[in-house]
PDB file of N, CA and C in Angstrom:
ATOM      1  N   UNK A   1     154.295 221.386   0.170  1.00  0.00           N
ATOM      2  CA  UNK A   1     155.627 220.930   0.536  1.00  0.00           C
ATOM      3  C   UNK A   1     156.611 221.419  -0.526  1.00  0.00           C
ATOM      4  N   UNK A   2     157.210 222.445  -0.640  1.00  0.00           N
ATOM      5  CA  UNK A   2     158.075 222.973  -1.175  1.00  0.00           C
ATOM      6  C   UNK A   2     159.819 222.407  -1.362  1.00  0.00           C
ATOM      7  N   UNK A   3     160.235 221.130  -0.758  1.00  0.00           N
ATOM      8  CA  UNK A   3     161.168 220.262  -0.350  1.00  0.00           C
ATOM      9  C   UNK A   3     161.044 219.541  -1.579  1.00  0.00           C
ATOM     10  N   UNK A   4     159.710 219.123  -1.831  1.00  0.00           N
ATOM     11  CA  UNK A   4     160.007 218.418  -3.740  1.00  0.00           C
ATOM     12  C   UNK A   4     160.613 219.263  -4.639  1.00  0.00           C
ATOM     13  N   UNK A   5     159.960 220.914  -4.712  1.00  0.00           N
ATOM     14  CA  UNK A   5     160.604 221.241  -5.943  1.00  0.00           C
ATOM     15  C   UNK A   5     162.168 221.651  -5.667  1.00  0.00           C
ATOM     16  N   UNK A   6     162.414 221.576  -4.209  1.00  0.00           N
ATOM     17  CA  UNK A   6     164.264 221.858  -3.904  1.00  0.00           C
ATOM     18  C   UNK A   6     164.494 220.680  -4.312  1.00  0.00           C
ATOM     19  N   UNK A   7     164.086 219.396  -4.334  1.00  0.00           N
ATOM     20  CA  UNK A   7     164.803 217.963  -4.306  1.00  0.00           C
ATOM     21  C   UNK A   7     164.998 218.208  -5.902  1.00  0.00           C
ATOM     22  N   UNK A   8     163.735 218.326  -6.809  1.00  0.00           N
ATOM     23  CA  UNK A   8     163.401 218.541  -8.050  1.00  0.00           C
ATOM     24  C   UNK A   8     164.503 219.033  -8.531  1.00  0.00           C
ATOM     25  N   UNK A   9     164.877 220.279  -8.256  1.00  0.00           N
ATOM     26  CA  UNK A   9     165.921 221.443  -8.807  1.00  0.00           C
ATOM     27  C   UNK A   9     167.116 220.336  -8.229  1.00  0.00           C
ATOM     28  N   UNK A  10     167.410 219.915  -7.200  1.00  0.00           N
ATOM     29  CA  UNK A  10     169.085 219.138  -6.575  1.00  0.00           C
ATOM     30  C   UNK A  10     169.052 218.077  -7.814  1.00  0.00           C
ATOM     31  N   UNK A  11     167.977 216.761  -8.031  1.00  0.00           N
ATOM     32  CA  UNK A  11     168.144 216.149  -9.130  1.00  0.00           C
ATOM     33  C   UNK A  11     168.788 216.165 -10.187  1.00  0.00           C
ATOM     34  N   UNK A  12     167.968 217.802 -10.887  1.00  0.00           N
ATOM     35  CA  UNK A  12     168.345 218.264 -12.133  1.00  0.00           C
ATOM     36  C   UNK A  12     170.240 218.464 -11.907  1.00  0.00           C
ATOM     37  N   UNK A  13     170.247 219.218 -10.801  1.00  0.00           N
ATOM     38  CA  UNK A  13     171.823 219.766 -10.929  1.00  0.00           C
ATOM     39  C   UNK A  13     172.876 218.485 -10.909  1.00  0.00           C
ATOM     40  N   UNK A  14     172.502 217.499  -9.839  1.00  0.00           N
ATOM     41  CA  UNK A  14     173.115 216.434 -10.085  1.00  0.00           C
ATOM     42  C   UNK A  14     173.325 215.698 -11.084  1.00  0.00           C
ATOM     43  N   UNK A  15     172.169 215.555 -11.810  1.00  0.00           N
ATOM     44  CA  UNK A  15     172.252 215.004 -13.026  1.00  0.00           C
ATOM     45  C   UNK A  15     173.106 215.392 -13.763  1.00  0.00           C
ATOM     46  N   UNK A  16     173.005 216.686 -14.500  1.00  0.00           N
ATOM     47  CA  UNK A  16     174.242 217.533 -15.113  1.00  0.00           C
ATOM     48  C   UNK A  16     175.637 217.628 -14.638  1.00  0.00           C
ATOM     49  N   UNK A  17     175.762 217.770 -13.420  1.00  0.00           N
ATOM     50  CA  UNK A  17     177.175 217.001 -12.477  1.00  0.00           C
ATOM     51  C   UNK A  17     177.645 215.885 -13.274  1.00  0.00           C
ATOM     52  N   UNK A  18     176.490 214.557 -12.778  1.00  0.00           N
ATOM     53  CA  UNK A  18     176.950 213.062 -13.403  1.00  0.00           C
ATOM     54  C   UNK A  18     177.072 213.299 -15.152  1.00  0.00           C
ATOM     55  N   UNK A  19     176.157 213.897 -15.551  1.00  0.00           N
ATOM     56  CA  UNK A  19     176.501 213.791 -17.576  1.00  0.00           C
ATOM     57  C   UNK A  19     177.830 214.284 -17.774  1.00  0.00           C
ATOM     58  N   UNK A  20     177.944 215.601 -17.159  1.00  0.00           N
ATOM     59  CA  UNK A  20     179.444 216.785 -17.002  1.00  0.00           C
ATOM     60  C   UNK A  20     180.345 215.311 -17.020  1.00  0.00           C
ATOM     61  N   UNK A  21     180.495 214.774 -16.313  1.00  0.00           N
ATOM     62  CA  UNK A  21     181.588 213.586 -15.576  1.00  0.00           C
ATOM     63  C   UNK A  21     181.602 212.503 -16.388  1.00  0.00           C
ATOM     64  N   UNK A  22     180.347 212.193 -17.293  1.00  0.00           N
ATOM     65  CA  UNK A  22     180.152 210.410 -17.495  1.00  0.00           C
ATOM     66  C   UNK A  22     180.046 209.602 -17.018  1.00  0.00           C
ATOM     67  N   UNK A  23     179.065 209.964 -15.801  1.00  0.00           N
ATOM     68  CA  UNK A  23     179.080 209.127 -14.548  1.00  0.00           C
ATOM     69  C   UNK A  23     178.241 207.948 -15.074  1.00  0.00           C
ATOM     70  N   UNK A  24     178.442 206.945 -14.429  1.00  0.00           N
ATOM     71  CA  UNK A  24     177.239 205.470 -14.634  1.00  0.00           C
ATOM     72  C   UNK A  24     175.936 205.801 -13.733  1.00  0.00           C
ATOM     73  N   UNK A  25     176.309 205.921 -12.509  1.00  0.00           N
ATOM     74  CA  UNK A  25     175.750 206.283 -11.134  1.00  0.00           C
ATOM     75  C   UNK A  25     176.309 207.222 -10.562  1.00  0.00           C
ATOM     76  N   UNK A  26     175.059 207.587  -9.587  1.00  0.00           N
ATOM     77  CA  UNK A  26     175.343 208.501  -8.369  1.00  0.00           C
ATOM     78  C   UNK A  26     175.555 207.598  -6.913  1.00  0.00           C
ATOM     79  N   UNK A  27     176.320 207.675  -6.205  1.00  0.00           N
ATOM     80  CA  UNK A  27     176.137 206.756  -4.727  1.00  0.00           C
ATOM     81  C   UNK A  27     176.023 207.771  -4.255  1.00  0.00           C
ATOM     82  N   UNK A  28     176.416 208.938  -3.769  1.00  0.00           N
ATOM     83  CA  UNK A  28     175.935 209.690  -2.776  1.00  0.00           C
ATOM     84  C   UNK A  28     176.220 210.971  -2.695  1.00  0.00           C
ATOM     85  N   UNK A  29     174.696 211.894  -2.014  1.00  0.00           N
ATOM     86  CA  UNK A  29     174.636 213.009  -2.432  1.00  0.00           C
ATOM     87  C   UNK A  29     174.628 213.702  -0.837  1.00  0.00           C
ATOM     88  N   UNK A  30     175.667 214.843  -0.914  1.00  0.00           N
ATOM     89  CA  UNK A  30     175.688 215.494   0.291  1.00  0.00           C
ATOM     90  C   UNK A  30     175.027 216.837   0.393  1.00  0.00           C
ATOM     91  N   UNK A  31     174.117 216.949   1.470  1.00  0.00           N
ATOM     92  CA  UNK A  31     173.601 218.616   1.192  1.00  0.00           C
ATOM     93  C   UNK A  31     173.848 219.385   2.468  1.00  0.00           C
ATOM     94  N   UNK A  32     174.026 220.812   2.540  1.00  0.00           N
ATOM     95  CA  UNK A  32     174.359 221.106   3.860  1.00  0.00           C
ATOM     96  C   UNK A  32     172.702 221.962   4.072  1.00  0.00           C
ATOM     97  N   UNK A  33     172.126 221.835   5.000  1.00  0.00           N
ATOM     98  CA  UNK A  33     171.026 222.743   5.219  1.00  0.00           C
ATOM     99  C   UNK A  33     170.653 223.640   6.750  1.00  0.00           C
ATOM    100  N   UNK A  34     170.942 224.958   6.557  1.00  0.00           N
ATOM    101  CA  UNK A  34     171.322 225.873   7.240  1.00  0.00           C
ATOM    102  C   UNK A  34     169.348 225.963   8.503  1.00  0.00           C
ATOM    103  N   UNK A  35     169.357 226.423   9.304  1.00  0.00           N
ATOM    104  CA  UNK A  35     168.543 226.235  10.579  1.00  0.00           C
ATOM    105  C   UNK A  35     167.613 227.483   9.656  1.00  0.00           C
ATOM    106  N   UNK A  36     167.930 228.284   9.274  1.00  0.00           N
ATOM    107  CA  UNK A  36     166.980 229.247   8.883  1.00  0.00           C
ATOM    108  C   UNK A  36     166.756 229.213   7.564  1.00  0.00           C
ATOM    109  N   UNK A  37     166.981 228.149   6.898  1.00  0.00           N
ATOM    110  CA  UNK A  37     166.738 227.754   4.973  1.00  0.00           C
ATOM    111  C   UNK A  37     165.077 227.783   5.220  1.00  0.00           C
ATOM    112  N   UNK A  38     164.624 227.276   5.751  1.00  0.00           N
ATOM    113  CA  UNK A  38     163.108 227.103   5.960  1.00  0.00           C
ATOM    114  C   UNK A  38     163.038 225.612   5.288  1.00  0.00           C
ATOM    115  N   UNK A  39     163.745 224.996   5.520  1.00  0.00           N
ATOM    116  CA  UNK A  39     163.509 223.494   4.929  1.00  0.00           C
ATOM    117  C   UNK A  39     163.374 222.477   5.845  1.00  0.00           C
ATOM    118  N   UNK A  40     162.976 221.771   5.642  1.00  0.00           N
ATOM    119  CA  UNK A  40     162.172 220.402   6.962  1.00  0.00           C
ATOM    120  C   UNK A  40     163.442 219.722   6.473  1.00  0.00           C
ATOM    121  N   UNK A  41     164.285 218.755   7.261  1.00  0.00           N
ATOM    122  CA  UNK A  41     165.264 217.947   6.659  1.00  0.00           C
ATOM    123  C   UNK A  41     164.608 216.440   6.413  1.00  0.00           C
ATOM    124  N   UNK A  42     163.626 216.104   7.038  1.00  0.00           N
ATOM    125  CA  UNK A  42     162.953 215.050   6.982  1.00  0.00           C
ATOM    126  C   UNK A  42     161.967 215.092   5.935  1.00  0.00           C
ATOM    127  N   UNK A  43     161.619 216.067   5.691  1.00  0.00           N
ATOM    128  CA  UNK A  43     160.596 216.315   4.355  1.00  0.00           C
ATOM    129  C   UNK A  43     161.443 216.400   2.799  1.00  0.00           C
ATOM    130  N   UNK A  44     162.706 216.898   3.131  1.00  0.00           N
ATOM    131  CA  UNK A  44     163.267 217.125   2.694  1.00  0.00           C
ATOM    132  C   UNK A  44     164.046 215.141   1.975  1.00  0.00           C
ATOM    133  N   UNK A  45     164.205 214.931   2.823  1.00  0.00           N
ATOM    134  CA  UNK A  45     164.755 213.483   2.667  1.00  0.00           C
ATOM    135  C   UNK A  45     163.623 212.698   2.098  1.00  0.00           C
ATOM    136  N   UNK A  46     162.564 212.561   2.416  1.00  0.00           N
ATOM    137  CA  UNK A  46     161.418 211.839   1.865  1.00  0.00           C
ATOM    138  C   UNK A  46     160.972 212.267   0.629  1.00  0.00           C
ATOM    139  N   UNK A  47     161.397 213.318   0.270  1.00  0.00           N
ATOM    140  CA  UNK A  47     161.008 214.127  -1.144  1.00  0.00           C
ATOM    141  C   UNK A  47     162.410 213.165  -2.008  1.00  0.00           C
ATOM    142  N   UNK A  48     163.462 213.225  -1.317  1.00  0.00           N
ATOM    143  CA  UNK A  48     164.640 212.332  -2.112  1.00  0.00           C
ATOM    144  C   UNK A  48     163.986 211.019  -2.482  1.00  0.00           C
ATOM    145  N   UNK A  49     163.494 210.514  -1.570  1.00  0.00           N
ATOM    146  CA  UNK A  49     163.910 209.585  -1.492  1.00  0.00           C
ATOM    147  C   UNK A  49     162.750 208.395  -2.678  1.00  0.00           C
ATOM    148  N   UNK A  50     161.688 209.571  -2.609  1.00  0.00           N
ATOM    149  CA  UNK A  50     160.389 209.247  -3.641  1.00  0.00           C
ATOM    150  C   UNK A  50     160.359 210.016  -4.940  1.00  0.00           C
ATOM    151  N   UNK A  51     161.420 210.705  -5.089  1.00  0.00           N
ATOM    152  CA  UNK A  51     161.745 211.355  -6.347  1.00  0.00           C
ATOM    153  C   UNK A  51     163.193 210.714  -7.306  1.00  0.00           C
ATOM    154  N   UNK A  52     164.317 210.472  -6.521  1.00  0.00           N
ATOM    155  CA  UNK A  52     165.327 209.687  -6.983  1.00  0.00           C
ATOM    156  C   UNK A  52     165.273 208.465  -7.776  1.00  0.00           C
ATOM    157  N   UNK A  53     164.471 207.709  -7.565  1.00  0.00           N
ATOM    158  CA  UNK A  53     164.342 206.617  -8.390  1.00  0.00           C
ATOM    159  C   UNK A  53     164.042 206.477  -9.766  1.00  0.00           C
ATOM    160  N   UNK A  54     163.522 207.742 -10.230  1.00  0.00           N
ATOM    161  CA  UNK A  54     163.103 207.758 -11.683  1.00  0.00           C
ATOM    162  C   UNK A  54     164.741 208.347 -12.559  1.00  0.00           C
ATOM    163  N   UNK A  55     165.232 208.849 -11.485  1.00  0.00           N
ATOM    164  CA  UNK A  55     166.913 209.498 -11.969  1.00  0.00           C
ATOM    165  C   UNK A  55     167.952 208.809 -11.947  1.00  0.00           C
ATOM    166  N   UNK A  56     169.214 209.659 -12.223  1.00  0.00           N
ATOM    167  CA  UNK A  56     170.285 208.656 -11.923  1.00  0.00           C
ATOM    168  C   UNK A  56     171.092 208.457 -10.351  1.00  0.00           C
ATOM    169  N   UNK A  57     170.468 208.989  -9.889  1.00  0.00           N
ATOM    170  CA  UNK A  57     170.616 209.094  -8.173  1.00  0.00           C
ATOM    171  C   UNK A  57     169.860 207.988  -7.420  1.00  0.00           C
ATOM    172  N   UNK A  58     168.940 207.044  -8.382  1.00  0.00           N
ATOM    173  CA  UNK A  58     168.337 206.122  -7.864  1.00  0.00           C
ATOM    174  C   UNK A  58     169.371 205.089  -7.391  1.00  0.00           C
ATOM    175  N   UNK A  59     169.261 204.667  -6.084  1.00  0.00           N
ATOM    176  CA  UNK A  59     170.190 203.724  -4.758  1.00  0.00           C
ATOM    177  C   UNK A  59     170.810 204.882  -4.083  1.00  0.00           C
ATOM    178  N   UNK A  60     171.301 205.996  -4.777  1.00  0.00           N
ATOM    179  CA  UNK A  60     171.806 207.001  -3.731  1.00  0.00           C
ATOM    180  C   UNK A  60     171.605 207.467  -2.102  1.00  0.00           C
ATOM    181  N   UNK A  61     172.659 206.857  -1.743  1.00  0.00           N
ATOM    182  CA  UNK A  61     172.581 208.008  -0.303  1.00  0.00           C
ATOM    183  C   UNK A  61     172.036 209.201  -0.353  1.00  0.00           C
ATOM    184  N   UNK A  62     171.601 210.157   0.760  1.00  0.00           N
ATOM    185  CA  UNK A  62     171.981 211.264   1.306  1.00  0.00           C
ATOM    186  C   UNK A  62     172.228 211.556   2.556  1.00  0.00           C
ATOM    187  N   UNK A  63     173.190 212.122   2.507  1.00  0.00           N
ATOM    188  CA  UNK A  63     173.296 212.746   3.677  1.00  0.00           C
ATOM    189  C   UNK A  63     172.904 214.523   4.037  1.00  0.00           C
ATOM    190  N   UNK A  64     172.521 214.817   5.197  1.00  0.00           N
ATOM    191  CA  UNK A  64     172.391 216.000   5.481  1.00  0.00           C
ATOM    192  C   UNK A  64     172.861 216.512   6.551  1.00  0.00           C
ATOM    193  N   UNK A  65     173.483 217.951   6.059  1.00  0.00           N
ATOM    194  CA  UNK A  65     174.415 218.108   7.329  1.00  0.00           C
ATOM    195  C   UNK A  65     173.832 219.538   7.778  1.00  0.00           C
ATOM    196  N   UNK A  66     173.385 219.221   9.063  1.00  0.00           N
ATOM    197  CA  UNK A  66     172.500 220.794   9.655  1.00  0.00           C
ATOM    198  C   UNK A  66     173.547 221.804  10.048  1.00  0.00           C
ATOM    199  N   UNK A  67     173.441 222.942   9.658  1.00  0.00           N
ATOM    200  CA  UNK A  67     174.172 224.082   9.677  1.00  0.00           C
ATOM    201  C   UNK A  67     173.760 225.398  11.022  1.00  0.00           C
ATOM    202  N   UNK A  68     174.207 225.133  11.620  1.00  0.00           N
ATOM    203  CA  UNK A  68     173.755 225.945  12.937  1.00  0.00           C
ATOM    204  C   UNK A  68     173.565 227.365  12.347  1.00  0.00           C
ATOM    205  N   UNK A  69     172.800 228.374  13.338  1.00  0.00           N
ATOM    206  CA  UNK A  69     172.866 229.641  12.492  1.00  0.00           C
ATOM    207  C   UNK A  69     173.955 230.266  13.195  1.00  0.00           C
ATOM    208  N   UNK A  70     174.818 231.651  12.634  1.00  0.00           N
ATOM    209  CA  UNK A  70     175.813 231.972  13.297  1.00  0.00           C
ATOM    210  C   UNK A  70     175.719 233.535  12.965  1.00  0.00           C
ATOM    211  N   UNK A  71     175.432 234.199  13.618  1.00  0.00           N
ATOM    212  CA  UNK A  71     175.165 236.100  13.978  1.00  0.00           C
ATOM    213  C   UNK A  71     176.799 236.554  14.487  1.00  0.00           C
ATOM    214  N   UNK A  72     177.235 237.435  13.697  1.00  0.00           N
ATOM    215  CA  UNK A  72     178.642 238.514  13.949  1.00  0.00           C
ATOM    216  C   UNK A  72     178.311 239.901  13.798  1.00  0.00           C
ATOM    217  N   UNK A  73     179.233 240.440  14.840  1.00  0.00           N
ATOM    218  CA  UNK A  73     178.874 242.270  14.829  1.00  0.00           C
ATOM    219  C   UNK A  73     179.320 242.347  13.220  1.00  0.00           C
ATOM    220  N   UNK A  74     178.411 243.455  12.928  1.00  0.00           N
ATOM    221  CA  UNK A  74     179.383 243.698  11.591  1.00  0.00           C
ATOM    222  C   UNK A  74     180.147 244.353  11.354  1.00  0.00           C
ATOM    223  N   UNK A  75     180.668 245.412  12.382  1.00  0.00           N
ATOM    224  CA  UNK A  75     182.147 246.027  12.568  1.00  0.00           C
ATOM    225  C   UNK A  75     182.970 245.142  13.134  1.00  0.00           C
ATOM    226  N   UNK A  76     182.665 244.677  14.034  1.00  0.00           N
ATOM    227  CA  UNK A  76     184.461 243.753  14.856  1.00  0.00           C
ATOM    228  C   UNK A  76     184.347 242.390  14.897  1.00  0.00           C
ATOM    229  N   UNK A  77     183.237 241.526  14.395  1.00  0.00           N
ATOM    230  CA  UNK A  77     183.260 240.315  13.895  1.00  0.00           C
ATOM    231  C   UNK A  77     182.787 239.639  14.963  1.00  0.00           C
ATOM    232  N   UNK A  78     182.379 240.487  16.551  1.00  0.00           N
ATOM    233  CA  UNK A  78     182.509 239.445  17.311  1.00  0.00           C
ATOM    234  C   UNK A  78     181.376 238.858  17.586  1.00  0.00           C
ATOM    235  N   UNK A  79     181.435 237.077  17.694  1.00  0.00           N
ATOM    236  CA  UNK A  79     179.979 236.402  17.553  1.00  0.00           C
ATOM    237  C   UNK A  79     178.831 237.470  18.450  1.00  0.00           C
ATOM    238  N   UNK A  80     177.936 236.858  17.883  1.00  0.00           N
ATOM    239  CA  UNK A  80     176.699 237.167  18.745  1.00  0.00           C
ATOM    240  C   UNK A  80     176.292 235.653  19.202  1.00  0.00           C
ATOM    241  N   UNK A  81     176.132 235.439  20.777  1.00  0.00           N
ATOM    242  CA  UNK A  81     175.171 234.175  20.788  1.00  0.00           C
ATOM    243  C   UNK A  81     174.149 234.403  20.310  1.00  0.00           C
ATOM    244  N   UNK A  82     173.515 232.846  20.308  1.00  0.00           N
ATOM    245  CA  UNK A  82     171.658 232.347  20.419  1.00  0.00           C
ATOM    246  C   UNK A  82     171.269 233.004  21.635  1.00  0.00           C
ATOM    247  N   UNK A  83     169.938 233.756  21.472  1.00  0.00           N
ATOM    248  CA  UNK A  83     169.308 234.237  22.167  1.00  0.00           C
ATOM    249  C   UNK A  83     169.778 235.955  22.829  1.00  0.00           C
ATOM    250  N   UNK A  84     170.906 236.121  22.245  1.00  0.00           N
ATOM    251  CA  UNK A  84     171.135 237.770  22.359  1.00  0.00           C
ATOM    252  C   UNK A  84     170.673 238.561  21.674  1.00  0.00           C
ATOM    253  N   UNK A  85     170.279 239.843  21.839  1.00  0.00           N
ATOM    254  CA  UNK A  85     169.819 240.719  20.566  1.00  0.00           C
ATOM    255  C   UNK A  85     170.861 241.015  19.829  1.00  0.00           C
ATOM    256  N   UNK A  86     170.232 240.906  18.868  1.00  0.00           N
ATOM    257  CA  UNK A  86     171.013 241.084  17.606  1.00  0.00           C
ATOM    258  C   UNK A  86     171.688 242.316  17.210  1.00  0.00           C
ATOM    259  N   UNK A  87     172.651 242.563  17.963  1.00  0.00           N
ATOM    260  CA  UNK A  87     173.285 244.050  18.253  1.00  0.00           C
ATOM    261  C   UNK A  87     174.751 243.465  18.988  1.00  0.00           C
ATOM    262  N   UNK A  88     176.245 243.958  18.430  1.00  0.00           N
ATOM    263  CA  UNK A  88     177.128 243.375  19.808  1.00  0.00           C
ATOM    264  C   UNK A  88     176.621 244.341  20.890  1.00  0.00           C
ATOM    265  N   UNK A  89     177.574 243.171  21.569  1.00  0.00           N
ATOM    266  CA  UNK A  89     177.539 244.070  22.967  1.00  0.00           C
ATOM    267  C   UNK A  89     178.896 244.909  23.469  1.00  0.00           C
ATOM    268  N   UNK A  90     179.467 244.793  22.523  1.00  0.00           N
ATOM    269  CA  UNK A  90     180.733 245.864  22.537  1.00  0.00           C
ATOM    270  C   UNK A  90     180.671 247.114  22.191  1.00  0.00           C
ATOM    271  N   UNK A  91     180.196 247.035  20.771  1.00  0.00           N
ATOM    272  CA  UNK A  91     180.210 248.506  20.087  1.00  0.00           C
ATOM    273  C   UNK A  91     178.994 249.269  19.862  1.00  0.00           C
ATOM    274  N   UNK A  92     178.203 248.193  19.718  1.00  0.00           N
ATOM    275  CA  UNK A  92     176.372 248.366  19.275  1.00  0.00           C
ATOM    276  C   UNK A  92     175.858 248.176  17.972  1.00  0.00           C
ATOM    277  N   UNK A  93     177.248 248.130  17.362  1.00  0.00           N
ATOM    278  CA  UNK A  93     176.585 247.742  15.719  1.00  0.00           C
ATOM    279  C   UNK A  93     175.654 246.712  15.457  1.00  0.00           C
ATOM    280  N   UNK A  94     174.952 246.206  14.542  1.00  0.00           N
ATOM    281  CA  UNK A  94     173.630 245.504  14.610  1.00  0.00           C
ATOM    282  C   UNK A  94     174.397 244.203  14.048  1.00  0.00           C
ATOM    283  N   UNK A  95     173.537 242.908  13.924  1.00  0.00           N
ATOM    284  CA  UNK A  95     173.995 241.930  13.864  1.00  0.00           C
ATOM    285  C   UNK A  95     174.291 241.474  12.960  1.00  0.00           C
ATOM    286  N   UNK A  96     175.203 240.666  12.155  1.00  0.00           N
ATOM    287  CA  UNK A  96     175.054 240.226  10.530  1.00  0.00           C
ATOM    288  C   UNK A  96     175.106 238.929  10.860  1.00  0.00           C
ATOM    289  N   UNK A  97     174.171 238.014   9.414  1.00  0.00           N
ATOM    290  CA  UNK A  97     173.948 236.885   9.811  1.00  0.00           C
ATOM    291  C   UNK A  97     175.380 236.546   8.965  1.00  0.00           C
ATOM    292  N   UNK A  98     176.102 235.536   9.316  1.00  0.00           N
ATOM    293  CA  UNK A  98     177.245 234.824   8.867  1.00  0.00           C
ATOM    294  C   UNK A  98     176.746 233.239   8.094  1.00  0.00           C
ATOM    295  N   UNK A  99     175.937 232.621   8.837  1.00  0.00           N
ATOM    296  CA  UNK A  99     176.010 231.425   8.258  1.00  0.00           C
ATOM    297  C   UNK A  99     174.434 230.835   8.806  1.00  0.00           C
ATOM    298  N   UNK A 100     173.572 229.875   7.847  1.00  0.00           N
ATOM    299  CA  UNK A 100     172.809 228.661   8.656  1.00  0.00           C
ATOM    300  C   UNK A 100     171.369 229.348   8.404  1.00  0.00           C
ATOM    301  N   UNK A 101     171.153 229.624   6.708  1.00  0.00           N
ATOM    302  CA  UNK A 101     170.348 230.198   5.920  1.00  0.00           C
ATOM    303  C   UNK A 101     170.479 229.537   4.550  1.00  0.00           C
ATOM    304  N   UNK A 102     171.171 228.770   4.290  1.00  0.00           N
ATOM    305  CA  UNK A 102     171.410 228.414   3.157  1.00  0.00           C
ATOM    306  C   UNK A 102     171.164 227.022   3.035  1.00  0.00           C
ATOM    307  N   UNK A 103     170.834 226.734   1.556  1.00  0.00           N
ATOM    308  CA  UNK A 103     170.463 224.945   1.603  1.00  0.00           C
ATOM    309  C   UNK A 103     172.228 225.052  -0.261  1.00  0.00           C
ATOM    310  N   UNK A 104     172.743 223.739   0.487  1.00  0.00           N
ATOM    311  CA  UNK A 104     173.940 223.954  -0.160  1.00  0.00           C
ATOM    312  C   UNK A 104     174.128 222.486  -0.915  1.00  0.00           C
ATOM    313  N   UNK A 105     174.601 222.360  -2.583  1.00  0.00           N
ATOM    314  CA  UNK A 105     175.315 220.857  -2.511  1.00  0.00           C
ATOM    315  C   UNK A 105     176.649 220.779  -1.609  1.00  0.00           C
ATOM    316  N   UNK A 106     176.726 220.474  -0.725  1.00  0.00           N
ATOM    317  CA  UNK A 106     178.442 219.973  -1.093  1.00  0.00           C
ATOM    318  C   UNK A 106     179.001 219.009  -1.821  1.00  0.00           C
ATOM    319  N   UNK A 107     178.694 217.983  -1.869  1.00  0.00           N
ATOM    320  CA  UNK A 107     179.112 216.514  -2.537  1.00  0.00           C
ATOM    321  C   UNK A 107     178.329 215.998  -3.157  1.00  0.00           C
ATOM    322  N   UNK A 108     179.039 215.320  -4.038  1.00  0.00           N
ATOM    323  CA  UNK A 108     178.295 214.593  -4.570  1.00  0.00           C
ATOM    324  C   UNK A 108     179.238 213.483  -5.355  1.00  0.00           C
ATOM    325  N   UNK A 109     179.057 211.922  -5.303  1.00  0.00           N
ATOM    326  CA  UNK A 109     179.947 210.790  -4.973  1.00  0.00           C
ATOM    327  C   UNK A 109     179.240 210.146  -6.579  1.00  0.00           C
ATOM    328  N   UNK A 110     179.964 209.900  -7.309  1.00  0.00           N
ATOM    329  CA  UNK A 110     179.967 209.601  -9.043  1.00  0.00           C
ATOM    330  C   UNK A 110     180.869 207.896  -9.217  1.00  0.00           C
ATOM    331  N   UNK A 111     180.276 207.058  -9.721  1.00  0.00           N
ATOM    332  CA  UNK A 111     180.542 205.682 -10.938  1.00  0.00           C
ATOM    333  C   UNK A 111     180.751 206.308 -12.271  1.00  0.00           C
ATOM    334  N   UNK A 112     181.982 206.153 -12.324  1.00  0.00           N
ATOM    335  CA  UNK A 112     182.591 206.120 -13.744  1.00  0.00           C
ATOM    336  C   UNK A 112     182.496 205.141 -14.620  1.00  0.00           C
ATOM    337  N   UNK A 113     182.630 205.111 -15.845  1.00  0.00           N
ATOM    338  CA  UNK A 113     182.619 203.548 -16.407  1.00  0.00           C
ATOM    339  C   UNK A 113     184.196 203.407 -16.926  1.00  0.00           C
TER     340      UNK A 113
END
């Protein structure tokens, strides 16, 4: 399960976030995770959720926000749907992935003292 050592590595960064800040606590941590990251979001959450407590993210939320995948010609930008080949159908140029590959922080919600 490879979702601990991503949670592992999110911990660490958060942590340094909250020290950066002088945070007391963390309440809540936002992650965006893209359809082709190769990450389970549920494995992913259970790895939080049994790893957080020894940190300062312990009571923390998370939230996760699934990132659809999104394919553009790479000359004229124009989408490609799900389930087209990966080529437009305008010009023929091949497909570029745009988005929904990536595992991302966005947020992250800090106690000051």
């Amino acid at each position: 399960m490879h979702e601990a050592s991503l949670v592992q590595s999110l911990l660490k960064q958060v942590g340094d976030l909250a020290r950066d800040h002088r945070a007391s606590r963390v309440t809540r941590v936002r992650v965006r995770i893209g359809e082709l990251a190769g990450v389970e979001s549920e494995l992913f959450r259970f790895a939080f959720d049994a790893l957080s407590p020894q940190t300062i993210c312990d009571g923390a939320g998370l939230e996760i926000l699934p990132e659809p995948v999104q394919w553009n010609c790479e000359y004229c930008g124009i989408p490609i749907r799900a389930g087209e080949p990966l080529q437009c159908r305008m010009c023929g140029w091949p497909a570029r992935l745009m988005q929904g590959s990536d595992l991302v922080l966005e947020q992250v919600e800090l106690e000051t003292v």
